[in-house]
N, C-alpha and C. Protein backbone atom coordinates (compact mmCIF):
# COMPACT_ATOMS: atom_id res chain seq x y z
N UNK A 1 -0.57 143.24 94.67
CA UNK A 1 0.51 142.34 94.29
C UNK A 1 0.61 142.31 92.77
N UNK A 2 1.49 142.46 92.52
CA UNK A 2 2.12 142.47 90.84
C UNK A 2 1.71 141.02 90.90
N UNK A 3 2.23 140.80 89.28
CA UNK A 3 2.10 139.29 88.63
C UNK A 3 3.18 138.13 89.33
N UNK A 4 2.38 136.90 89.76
CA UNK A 4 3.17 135.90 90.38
C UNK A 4 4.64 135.68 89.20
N UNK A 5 5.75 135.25 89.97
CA UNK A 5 6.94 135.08 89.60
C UNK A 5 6.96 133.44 89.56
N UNK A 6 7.46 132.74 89.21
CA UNK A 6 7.86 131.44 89.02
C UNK A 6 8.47 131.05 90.20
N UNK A 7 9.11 132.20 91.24
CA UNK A 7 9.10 131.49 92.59
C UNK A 7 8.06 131.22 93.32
N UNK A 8 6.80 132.43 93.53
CA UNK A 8 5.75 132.84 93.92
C UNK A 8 4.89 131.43 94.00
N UNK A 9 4.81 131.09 92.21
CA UNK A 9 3.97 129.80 91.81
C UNK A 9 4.85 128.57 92.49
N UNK A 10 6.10 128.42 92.66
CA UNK A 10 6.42 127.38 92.91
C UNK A 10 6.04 127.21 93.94
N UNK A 11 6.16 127.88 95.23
CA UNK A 11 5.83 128.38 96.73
C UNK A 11 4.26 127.98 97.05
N UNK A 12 3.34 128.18 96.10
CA UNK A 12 1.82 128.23 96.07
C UNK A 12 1.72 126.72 95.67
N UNK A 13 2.52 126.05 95.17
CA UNK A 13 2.44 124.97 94.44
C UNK A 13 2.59 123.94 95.91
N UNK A 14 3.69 124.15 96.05
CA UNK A 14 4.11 123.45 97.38
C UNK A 14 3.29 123.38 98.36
N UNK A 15 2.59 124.68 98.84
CA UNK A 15 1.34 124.69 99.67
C UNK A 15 0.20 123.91 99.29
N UNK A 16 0.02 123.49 97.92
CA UNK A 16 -1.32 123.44 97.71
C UNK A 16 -0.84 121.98 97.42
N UNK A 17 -0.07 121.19 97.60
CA UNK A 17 0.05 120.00 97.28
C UNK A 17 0.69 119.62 98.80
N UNK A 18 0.03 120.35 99.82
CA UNK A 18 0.53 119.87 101.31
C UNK A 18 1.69 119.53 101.84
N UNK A 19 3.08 120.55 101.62
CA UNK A 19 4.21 120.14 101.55
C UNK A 19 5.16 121.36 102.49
N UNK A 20 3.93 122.16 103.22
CA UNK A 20 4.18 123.37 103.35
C UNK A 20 3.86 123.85 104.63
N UNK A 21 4.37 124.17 105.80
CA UNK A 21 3.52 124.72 107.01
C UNK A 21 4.26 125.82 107.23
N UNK A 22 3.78 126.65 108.40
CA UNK A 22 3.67 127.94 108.77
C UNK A 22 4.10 128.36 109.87
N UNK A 23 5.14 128.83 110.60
CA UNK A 23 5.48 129.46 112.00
C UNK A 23 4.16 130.63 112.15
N UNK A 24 3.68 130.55 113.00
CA UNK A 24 2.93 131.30 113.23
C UNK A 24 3.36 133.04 113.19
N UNK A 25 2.63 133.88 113.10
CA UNK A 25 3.19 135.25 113.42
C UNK A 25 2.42 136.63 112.81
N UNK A 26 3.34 137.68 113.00
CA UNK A 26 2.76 138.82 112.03
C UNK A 26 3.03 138.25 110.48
N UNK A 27 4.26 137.80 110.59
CA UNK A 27 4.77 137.79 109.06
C UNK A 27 5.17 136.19 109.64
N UNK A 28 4.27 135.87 109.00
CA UNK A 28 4.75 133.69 108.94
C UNK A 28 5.35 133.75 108.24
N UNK A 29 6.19 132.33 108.62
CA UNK A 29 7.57 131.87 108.22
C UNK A 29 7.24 130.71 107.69
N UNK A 30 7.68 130.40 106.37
CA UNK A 30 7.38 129.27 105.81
C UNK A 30 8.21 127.86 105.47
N UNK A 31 7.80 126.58 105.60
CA UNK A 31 8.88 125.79 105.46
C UNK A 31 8.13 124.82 104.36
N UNK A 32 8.87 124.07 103.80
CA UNK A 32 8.49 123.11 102.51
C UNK A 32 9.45 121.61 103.15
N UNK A 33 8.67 120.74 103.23
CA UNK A 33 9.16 119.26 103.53
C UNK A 33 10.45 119.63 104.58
N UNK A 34 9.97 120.80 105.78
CA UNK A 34 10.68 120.81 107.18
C UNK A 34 11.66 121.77 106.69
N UNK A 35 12.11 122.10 105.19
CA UNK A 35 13.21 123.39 105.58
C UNK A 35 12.79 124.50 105.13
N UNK A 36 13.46 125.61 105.69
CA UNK A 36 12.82 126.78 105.44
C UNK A 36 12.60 127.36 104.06
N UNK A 37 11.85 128.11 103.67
CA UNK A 37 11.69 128.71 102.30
C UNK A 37 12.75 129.90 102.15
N UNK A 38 13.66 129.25 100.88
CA UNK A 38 14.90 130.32 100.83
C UNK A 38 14.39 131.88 100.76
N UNK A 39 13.20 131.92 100.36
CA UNK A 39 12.83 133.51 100.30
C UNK A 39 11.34 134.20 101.18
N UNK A 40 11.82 133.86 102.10
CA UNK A 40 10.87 134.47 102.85
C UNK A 40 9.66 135.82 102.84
N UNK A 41 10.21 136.91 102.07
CA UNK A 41 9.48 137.71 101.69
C UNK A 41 9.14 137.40 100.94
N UNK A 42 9.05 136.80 99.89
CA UNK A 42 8.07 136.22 98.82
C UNK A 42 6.61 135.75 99.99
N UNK A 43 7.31 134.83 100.69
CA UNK A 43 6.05 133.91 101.53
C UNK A 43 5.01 135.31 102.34
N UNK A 44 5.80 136.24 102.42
CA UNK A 44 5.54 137.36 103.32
C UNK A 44 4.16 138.19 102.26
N UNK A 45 4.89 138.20 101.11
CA UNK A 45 3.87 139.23 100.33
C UNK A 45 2.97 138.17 100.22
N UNK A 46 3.05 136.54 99.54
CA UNK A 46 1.78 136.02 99.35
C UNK A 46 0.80 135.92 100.58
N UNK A 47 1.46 136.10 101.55
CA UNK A 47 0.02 135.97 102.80
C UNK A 47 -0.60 137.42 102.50
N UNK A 48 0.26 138.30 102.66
CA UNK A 48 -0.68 139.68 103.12
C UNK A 48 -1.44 139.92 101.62
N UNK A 49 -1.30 139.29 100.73
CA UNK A 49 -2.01 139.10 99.27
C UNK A 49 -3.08 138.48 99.55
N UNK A 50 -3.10 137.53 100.86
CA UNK A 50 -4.64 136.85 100.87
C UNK A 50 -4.22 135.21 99.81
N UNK A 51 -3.39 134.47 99.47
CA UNK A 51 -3.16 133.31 98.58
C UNK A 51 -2.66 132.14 99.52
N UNK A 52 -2.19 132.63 100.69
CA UNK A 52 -1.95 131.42 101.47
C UNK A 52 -2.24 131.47 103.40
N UNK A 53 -2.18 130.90 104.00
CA UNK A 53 -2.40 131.38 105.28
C UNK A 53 -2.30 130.12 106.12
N UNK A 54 -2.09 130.04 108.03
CA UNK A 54 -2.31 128.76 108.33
C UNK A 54 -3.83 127.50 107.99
N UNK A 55 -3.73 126.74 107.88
CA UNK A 55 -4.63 125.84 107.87
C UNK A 55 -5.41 126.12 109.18
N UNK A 56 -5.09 126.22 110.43
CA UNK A 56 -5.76 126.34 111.58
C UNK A 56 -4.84 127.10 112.67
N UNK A 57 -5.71 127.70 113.40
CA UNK A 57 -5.32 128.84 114.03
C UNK A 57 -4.01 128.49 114.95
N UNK A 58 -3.13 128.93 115.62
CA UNK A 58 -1.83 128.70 116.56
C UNK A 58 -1.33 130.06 117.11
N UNK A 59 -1.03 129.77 118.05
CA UNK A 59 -0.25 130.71 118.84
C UNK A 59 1.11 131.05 117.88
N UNK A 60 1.76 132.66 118.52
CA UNK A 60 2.58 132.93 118.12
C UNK A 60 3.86 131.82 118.46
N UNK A 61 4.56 131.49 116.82
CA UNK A 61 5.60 131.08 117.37
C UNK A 61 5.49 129.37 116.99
N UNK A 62 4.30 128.84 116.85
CA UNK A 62 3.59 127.47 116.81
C UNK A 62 3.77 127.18 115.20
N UNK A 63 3.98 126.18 115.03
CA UNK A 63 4.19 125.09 113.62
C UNK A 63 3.08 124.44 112.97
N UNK A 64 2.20 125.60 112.11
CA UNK A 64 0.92 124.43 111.37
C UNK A 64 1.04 124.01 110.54
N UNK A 65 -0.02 123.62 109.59
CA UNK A 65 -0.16 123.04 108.17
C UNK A 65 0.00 124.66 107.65
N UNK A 66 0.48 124.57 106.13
CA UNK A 66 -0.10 125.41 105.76
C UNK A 66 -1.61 125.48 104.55
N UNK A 67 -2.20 126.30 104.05
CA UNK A 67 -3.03 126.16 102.86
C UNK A 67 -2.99 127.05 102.07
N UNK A 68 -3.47 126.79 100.96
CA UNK A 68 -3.90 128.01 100.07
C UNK A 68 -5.32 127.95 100.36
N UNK A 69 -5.47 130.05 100.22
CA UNK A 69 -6.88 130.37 100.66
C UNK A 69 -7.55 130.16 99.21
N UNK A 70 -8.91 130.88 99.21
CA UNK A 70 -9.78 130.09 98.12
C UNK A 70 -9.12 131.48 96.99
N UNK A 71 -8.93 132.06 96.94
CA UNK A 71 -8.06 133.53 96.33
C UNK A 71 -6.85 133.00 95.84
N UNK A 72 -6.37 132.21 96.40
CA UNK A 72 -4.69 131.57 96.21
C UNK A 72 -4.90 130.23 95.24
N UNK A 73 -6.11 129.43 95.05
CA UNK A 73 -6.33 128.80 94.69
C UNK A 73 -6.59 129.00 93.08
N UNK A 74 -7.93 129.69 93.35
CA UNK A 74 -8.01 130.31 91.78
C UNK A 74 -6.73 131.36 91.14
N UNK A 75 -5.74 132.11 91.61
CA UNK A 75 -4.80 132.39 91.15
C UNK A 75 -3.89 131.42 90.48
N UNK A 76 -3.64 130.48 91.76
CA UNK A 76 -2.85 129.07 90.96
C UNK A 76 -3.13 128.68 89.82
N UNK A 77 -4.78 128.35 89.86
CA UNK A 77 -4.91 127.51 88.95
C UNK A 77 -4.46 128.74 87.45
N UNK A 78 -5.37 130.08 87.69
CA UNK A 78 -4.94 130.98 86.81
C UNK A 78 -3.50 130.91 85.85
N UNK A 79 -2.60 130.94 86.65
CA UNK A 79 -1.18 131.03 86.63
C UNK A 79 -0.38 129.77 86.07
N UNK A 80 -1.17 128.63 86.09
CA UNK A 80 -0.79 127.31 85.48
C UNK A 80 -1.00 127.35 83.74
């Protein structure tokens, strides 16, 4: 993954201040305070980057929390 974008951080921000859950899937779908995240492939590259992921496991298709992983964390803070 190239260098986070100011959407990227905003997206990571939102997660990490619990504002953020996850459709379950290959490629989770992300929502911020219930609506969807206008850019989905952004949300797409930060998972398969390892910076965010569900909070706890769900079936395909299922609505969790989301989190930042401990990788997504220290990037954040990096990036601040």
């Amino acid at each position: 993954m190239t260098a986070l974008s100011h959407r990227d951080r905003a997206i990571l921000r939102a997660v990490a201040d619990g504002r953020a859950t996850l459709r379950c899937g290959c490629a989770p779908d992300l929502f911020v305070d219930g609506v969807a995240c206008c850019d989905q492939h952004a949300v797409h590259e930060l998972a398969r980057a390892g910076l965010l992921g569900p909070a706890r496991p769900g079936m395909p298709g299922t609505v969790v929390p989301a989190e930042l992983t401990e990788l997504g964390c220290v990037v954040l803070k990096a990036a601040s």
